[in-house]
N, C-alpha and C. Protein backbone atom coordinates (compact mmCIF):
# COMPACT_ATOMS: atom_id res chain seq x y z
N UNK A 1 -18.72 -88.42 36.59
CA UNK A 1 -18.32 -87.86 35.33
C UNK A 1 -19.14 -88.41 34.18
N UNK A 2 -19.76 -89.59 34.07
CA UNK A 2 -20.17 -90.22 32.90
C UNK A 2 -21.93 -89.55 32.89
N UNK A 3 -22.04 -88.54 34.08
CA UNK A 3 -23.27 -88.12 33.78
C UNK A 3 -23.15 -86.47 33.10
N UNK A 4 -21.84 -85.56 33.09
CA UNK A 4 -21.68 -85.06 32.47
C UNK A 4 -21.48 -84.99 31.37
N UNK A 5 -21.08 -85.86 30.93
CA UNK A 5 -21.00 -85.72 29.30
C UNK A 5 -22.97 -85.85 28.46
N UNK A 6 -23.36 -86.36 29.20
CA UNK A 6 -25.50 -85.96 28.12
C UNK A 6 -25.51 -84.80 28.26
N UNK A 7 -24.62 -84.14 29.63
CA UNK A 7 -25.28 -82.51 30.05
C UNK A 7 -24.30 -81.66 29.12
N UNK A 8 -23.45 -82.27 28.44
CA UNK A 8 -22.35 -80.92 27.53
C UNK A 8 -22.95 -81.35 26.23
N UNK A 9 -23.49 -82.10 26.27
CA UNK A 9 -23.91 -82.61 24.57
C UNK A 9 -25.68 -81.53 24.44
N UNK A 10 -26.58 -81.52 25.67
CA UNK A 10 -27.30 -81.08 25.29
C UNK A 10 -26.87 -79.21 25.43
N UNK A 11 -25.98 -79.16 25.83
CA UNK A 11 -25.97 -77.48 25.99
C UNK A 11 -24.87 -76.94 24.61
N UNK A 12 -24.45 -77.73 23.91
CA UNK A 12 -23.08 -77.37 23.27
C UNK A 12 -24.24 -76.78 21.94
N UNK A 13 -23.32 -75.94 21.56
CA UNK A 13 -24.28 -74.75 20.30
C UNK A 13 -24.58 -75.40 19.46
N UNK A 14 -25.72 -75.07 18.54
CA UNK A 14 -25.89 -75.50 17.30
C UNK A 14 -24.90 -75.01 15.88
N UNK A 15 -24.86 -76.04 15.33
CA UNK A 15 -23.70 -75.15 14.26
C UNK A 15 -24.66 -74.22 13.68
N UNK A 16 -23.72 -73.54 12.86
CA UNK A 16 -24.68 -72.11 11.98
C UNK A 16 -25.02 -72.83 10.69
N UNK A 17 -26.20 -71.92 10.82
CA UNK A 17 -26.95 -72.53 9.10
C UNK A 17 -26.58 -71.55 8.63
N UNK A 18 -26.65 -72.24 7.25
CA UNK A 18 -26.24 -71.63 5.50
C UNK A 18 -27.02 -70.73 5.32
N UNK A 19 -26.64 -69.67 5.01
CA UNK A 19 -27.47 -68.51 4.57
C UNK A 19 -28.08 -68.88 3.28
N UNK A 20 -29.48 -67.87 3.16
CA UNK A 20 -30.32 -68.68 2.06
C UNK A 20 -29.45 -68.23 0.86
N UNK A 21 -29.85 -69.19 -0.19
CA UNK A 21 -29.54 -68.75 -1.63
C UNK A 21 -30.04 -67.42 -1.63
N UNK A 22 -28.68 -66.32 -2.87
CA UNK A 22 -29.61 -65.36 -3.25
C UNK A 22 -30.34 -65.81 -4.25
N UNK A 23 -31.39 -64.47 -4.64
CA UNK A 23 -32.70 -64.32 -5.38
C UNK A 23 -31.82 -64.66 -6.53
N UNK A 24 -32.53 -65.21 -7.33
CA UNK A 24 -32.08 -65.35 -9.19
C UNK A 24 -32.60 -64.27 -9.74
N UNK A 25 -32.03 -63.57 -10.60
CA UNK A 25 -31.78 -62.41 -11.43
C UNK A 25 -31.71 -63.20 -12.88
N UNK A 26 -32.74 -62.68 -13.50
CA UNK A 26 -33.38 -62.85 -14.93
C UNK A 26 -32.64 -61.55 -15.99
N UNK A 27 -31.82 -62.01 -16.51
CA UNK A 27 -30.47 -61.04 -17.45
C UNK A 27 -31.94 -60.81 -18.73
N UNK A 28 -30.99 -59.45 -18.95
CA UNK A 28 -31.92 -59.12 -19.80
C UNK A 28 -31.67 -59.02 -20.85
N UNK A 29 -33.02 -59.43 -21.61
CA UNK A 29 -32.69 -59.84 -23.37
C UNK A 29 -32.98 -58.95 -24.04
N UNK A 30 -32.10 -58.33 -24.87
CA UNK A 30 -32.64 -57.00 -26.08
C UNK A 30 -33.87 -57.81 -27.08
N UNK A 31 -34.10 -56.70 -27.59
CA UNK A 31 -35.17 -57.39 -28.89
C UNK A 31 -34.05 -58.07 -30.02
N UNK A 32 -34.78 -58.98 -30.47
CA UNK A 32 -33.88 -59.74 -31.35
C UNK A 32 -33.88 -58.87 -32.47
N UNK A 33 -32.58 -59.02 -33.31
CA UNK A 33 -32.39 -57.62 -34.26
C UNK A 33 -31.48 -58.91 -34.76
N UNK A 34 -32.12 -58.72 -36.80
CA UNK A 34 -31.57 -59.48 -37.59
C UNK A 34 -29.95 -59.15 -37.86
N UNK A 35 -29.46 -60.34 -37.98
CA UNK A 35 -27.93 -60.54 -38.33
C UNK A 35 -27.55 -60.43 -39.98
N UNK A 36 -28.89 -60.22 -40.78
CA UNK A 36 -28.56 -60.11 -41.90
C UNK A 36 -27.89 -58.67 -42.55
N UNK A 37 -27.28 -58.24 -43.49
CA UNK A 37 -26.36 -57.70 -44.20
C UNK A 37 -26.90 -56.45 -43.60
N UNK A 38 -26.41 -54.77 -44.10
CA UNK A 38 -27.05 -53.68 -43.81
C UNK A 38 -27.79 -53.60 -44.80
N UNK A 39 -29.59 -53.05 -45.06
CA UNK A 39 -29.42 -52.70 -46.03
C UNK A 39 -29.99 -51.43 -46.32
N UNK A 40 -29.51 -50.98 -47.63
CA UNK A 40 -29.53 -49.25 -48.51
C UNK A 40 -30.57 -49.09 -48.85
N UNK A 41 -31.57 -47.89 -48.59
CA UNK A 41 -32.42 -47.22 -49.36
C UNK A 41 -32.39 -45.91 -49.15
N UNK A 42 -33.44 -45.30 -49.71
CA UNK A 42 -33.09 -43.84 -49.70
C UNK A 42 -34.78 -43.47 -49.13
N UNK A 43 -34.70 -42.48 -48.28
CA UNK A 43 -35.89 -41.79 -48.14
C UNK A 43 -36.14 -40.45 -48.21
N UNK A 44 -37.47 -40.19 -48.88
CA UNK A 44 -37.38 -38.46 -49.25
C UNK A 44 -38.42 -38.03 -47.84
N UNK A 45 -37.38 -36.92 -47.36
CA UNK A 45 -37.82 -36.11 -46.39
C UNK A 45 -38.32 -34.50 -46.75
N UNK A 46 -39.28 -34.66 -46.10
CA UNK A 46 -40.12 -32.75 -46.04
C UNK A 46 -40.41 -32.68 -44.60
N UNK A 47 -39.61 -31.37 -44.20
CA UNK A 47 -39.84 -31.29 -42.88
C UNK A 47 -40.47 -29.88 -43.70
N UNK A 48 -41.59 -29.40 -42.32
CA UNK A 48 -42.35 -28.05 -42.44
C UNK A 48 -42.52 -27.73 -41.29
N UNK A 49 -42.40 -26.42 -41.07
CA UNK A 49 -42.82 -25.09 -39.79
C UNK A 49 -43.78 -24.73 -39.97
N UNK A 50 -44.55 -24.14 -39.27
CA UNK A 50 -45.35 -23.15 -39.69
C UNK A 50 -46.27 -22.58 -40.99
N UNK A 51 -46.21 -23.56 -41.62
CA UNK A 51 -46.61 -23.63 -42.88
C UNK A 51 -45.66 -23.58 -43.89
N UNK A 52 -44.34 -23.68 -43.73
CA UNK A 52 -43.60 -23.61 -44.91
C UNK A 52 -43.23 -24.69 -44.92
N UNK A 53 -42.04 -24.89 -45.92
CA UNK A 53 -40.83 -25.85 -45.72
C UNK A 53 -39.66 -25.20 -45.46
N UNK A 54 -39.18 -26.30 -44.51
CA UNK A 54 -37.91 -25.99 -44.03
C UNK A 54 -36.91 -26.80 -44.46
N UNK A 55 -36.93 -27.67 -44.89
CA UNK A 55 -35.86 -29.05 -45.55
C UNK A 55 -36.38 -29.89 -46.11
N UNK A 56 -36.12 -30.00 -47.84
CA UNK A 56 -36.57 -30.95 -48.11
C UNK A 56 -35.43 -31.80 -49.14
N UNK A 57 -35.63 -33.41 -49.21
CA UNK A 57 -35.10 -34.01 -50.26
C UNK A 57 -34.37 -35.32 -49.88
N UNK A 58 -33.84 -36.03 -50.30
CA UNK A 58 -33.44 -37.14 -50.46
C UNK A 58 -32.57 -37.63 -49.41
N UNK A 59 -32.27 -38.90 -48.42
CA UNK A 59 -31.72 -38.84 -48.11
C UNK A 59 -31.17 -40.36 -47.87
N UNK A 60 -29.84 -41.05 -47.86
CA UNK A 60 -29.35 -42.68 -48.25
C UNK A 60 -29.37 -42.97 -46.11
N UNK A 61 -30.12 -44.15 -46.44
CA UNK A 61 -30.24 -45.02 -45.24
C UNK A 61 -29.93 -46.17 -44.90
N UNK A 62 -29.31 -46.68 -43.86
CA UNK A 62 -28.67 -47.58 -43.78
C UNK A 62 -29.18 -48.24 -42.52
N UNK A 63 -29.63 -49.70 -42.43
CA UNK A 63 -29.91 -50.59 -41.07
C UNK A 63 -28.63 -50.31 -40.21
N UNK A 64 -28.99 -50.34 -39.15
CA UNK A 64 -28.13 -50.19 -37.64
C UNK A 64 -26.97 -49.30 -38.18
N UNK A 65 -27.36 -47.97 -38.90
CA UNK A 65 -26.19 -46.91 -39.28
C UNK A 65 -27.36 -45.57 -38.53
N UNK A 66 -26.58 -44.57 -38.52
CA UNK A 66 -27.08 -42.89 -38.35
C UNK A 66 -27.23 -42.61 -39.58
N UNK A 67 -28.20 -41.35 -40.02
CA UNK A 67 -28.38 -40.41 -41.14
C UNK A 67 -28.92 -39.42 -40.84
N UNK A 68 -28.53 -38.37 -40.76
CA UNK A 68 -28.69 -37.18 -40.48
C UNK A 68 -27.93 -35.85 -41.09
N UNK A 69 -28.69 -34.61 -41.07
CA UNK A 69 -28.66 -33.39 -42.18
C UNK A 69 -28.77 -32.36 -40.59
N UNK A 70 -28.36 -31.41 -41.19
CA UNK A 70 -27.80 -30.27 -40.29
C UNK A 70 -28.28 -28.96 -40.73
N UNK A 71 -28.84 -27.77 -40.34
CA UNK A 71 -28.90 -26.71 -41.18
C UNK A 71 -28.62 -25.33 -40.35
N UNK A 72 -27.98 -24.77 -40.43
CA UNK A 72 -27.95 -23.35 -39.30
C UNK A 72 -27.57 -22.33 -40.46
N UNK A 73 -28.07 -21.18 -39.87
CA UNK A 73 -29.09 -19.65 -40.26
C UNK A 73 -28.81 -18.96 -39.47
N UNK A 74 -27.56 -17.75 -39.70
CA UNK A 74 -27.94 -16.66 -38.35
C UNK A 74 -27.39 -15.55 -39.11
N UNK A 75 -28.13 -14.36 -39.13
CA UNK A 75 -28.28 -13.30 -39.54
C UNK A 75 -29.26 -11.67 -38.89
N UNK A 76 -28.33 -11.03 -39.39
CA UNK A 76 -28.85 -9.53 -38.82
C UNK A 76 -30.28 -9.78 -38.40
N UNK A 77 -31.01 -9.54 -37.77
CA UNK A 77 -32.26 -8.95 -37.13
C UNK A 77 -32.88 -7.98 -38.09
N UNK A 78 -34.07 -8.75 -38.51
CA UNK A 78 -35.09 -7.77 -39.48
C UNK A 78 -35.41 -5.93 -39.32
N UNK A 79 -35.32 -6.53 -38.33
CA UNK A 79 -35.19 -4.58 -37.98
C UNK A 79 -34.70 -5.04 -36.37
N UNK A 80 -33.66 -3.36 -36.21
CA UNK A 80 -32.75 -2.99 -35.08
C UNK A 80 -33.17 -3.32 -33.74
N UNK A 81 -32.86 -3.73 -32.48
CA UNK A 81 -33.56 -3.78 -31.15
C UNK A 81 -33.31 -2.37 -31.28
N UNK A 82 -34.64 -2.32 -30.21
CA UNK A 82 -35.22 -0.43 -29.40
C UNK A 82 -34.50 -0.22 -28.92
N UNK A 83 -33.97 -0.84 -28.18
CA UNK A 83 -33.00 -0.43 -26.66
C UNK A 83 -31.35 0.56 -26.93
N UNK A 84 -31.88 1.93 -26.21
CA UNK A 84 -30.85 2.31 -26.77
C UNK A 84 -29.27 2.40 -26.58
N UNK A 85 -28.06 2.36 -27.63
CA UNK A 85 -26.87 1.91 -27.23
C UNK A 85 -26.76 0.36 -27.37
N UNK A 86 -27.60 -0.58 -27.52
CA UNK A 86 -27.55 -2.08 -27.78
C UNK A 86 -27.09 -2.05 -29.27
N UNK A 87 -25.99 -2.68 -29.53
CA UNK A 87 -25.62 -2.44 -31.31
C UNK A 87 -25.95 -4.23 -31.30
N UNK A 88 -26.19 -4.43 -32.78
CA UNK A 88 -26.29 -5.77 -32.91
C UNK A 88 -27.24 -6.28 -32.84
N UNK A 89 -27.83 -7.52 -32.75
CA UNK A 89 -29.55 -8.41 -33.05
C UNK A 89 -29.13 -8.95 -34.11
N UNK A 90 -29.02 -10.24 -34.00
CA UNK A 90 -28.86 -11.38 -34.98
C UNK A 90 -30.13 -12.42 -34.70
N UNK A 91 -30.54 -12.85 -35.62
CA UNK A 91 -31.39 -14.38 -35.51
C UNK A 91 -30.95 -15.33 -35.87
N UNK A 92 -31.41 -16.08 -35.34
CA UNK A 92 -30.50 -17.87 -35.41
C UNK A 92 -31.84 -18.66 -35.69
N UNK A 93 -31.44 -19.42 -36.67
CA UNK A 93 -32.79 -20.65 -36.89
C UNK A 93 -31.95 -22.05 -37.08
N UNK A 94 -32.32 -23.43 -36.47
CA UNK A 94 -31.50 -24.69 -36.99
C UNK A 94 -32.69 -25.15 -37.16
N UNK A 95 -31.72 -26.52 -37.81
CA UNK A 95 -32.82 -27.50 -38.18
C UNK A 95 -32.20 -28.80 -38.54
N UNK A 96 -32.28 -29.82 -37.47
CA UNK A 96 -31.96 -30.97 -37.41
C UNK A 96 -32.74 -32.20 -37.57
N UNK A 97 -32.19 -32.94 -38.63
CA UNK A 97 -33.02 -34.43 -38.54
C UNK A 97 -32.41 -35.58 -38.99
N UNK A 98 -32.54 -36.49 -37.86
CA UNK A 98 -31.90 -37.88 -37.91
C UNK A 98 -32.64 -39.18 -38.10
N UNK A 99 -32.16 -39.99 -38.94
CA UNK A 99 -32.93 -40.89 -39.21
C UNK A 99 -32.07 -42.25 -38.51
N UNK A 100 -32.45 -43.53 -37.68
CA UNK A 100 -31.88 -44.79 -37.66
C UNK A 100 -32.74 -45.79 -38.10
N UNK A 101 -32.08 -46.09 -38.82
CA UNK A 101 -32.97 -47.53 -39.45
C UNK A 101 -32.30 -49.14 -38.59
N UNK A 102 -33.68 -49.85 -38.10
CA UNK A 102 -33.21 -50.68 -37.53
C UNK A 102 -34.18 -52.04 -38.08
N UNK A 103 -33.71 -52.91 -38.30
CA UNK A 103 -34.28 -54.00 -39.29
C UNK A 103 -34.91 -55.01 -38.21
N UNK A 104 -36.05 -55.01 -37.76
CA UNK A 104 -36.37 -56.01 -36.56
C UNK A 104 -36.94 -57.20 -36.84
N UNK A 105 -37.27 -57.07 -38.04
CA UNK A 105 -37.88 -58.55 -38.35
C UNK A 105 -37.85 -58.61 -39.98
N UNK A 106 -37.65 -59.72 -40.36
CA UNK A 106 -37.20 -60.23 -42.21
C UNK A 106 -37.53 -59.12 -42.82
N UNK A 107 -39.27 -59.06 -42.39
CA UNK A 107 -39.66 -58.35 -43.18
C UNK A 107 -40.28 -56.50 -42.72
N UNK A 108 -39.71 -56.13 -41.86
CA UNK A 108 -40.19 -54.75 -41.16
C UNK A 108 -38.84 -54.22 -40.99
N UNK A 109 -38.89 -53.10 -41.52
CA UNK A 109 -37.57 -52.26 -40.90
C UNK A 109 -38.26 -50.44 -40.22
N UNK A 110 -37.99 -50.42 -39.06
CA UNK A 110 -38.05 -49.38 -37.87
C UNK A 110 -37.42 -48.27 -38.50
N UNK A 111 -37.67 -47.07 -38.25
CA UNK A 111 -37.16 -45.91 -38.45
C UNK A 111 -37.28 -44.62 -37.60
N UNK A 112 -36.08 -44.49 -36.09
CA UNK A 112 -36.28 -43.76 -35.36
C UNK A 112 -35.73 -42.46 -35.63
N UNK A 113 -36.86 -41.79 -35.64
CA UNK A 113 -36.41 -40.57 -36.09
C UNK A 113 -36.34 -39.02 -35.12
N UNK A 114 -35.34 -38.33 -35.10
CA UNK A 114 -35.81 -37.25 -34.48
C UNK A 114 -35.44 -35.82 -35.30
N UNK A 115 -36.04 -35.15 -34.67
CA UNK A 115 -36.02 -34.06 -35.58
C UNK A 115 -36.05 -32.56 -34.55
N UNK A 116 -35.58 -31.80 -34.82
CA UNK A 116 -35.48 -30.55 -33.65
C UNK A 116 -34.72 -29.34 -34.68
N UNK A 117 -35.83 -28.27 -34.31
CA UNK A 117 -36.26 -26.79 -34.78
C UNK A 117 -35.79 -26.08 -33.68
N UNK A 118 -34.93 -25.01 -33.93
CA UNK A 118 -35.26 -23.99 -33.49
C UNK A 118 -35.44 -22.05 -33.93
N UNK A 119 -36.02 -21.60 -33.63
CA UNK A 119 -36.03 -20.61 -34.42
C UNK A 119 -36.39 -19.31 -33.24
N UNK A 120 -36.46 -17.97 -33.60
CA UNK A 120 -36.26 -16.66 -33.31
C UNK A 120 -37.82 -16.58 -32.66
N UNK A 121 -37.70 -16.15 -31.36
CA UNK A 121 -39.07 -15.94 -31.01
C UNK A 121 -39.76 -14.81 -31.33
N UNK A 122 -41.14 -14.58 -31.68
CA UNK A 122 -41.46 -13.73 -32.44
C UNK A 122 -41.46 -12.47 -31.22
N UNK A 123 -41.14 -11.66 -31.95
CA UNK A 123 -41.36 -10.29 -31.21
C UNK A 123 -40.06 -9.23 -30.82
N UNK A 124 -39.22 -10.42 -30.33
CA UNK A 124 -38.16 -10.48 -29.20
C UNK A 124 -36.72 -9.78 -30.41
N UNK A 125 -36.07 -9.26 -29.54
CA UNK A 125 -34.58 -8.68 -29.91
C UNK A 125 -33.54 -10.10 -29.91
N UNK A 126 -33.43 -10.48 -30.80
CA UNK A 126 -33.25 -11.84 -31.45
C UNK A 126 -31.37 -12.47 -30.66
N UNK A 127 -30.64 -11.50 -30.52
CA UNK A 127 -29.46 -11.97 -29.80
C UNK A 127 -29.26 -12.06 -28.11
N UNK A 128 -30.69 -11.76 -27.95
CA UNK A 128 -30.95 -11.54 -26.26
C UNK A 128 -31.40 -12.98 -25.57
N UNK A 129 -30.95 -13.76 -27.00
CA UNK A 129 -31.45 -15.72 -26.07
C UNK A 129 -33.02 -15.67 -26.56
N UNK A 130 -33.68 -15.11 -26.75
CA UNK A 130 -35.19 -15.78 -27.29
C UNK A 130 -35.33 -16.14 -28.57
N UNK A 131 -35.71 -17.48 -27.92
CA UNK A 131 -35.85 -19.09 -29.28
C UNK A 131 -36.79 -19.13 -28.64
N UNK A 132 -37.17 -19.99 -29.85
CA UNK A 132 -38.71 -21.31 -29.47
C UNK A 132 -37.83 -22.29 -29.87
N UNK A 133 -37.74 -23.43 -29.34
CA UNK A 133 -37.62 -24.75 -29.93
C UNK A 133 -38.27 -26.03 -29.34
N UNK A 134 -38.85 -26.58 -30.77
CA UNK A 134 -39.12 -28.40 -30.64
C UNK A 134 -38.69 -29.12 -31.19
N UNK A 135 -38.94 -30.57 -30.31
CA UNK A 135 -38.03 -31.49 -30.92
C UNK A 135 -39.58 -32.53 -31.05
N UNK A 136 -38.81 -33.49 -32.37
CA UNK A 136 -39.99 -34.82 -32.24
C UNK A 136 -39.33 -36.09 -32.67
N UNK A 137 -39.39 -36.87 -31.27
CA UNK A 137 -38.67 -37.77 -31.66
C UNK A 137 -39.84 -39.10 -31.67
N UNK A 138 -39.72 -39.96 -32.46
CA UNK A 138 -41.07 -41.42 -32.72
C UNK A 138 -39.93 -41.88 -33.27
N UNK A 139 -40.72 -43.56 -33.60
CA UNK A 139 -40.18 -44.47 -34.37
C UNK A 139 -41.93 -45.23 -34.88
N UNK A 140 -41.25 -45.33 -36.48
CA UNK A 140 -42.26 -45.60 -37.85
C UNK A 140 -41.77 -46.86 -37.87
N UNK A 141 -42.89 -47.45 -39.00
CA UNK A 141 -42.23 -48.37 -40.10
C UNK A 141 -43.00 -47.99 -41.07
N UNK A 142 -41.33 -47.90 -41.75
CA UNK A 142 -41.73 -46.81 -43.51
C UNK A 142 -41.88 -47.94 -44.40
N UNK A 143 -42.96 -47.60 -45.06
CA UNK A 143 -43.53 -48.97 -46.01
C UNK A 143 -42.77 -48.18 -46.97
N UNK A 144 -42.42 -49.02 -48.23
CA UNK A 144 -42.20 -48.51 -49.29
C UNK A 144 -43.65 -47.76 -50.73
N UNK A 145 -42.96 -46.44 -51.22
CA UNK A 145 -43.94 -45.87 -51.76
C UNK A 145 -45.18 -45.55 -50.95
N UNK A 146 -45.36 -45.46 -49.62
CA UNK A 146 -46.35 -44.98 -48.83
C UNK A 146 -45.57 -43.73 -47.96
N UNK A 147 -46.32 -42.41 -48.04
CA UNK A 147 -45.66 -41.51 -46.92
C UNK A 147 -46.36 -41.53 -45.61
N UNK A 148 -45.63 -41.28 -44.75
CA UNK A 148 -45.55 -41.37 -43.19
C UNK A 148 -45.56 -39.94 -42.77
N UNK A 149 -46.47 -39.52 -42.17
CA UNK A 149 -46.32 -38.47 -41.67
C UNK A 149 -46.53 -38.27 -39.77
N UNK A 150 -45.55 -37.31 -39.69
CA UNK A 150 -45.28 -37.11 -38.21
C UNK A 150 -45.64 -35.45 -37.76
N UNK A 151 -46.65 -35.15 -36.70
CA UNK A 151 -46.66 -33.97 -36.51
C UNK A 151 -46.31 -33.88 -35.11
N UNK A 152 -45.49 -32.45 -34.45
CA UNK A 152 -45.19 -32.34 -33.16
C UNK A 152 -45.20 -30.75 -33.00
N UNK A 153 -45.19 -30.21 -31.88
CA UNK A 153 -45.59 -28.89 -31.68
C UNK A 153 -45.41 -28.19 -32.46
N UNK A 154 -45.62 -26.82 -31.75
CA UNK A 154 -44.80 -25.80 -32.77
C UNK A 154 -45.56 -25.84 -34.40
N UNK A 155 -46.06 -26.65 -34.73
CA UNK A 155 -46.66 -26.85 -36.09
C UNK A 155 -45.72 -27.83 -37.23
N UNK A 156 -44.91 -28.35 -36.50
CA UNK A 156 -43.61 -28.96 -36.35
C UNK A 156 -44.30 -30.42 -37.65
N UNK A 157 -44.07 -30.16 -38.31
CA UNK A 157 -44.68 -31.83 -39.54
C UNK A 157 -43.19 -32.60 -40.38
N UNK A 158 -43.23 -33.76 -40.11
CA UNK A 158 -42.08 -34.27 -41.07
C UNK A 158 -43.23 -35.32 -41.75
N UNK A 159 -42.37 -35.56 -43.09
CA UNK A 159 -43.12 -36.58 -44.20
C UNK A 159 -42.07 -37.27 -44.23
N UNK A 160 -42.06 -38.71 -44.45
CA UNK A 160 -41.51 -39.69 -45.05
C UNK A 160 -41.88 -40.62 -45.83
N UNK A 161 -40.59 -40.95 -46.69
CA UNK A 161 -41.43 -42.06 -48.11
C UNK A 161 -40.13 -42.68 -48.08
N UNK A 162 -40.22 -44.01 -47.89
CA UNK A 162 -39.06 -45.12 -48.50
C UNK A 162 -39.71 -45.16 -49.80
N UNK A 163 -38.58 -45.07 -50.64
CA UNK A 163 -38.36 -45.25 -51.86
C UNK A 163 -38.53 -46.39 -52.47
């Protein structure tokens, strides 16, 4: 018997090893964004289509707030659709633009802006669903007394001026 016991010691299992550590996971840090007050200015906006203007004028802005203007247009159809027995043809035009002001450093404040058109596609029997629409969305930094200008399809131009 005293020679069995080396022979149960070398056959008896190994205990189980520790499973490895998991991987470390690196949390993620936003951009640092000042804790100081909100602050107010005003910026004058000109949005343009196609060579016109479509919205223009003043508008109050606020750090880590929304600002945004709204515009909708829908009316009879310049002349009647062909199609006969179709009563009706309306055109629809909007015009949206939002401004967020976000203050990222003492001295720089961000201004993400988007902006989205839509309007009556040319040709087309106007209540039958044919639009064109674009949108343009960037982010500036609006110097004061300097305008900023943004162009995106469509012929699509916004101006900006901090005040």
């Amino acid at each position: 018997m005293p020679f069995m016991l080396p022979f149960l010691l070398q056959t008896a299992p190994e205990s189980p090893r520790s499973p490895p550590a998991p991987p470390m996971a690196t949390p993620y840090m936003a951009p640092r964004i000042s804790t100081a007050p909100a602050e107010r200015f005003t910026v004058d906006v000109e949005v343009r289509g196609s060579s016109e203007i479509l919205w223009s004028g003043p508008l109050r802005v606020a750090t880590n707030q929304s600002t945004s203007i709204r515009r909708d247009r829908s009316e009879p159809a310049a002349t009647p659709c062909p199609d006969e027995g179709y009563v009706g043809g309306s055109e629809q035009t909007n015009l949206s633009v939002q401004l967020n002001a976000q203050r990222t450093r003492e001295d720089a404040t961000l201004v993400r802006v988007t902006v989205r058109w839509a309007r009556p596609a040319p040709g087309r029997c106007g209540s039958r669903g044919s639009a064109r629409t674009v949108e343009l969305n960037d982010t500036v930094e609006l110097p004061r007394g300097e305008w900023v200008t943004l162009r995106g399809d469509g012929n699509l131009e916004l101006r900006l001026r901090r005040q």
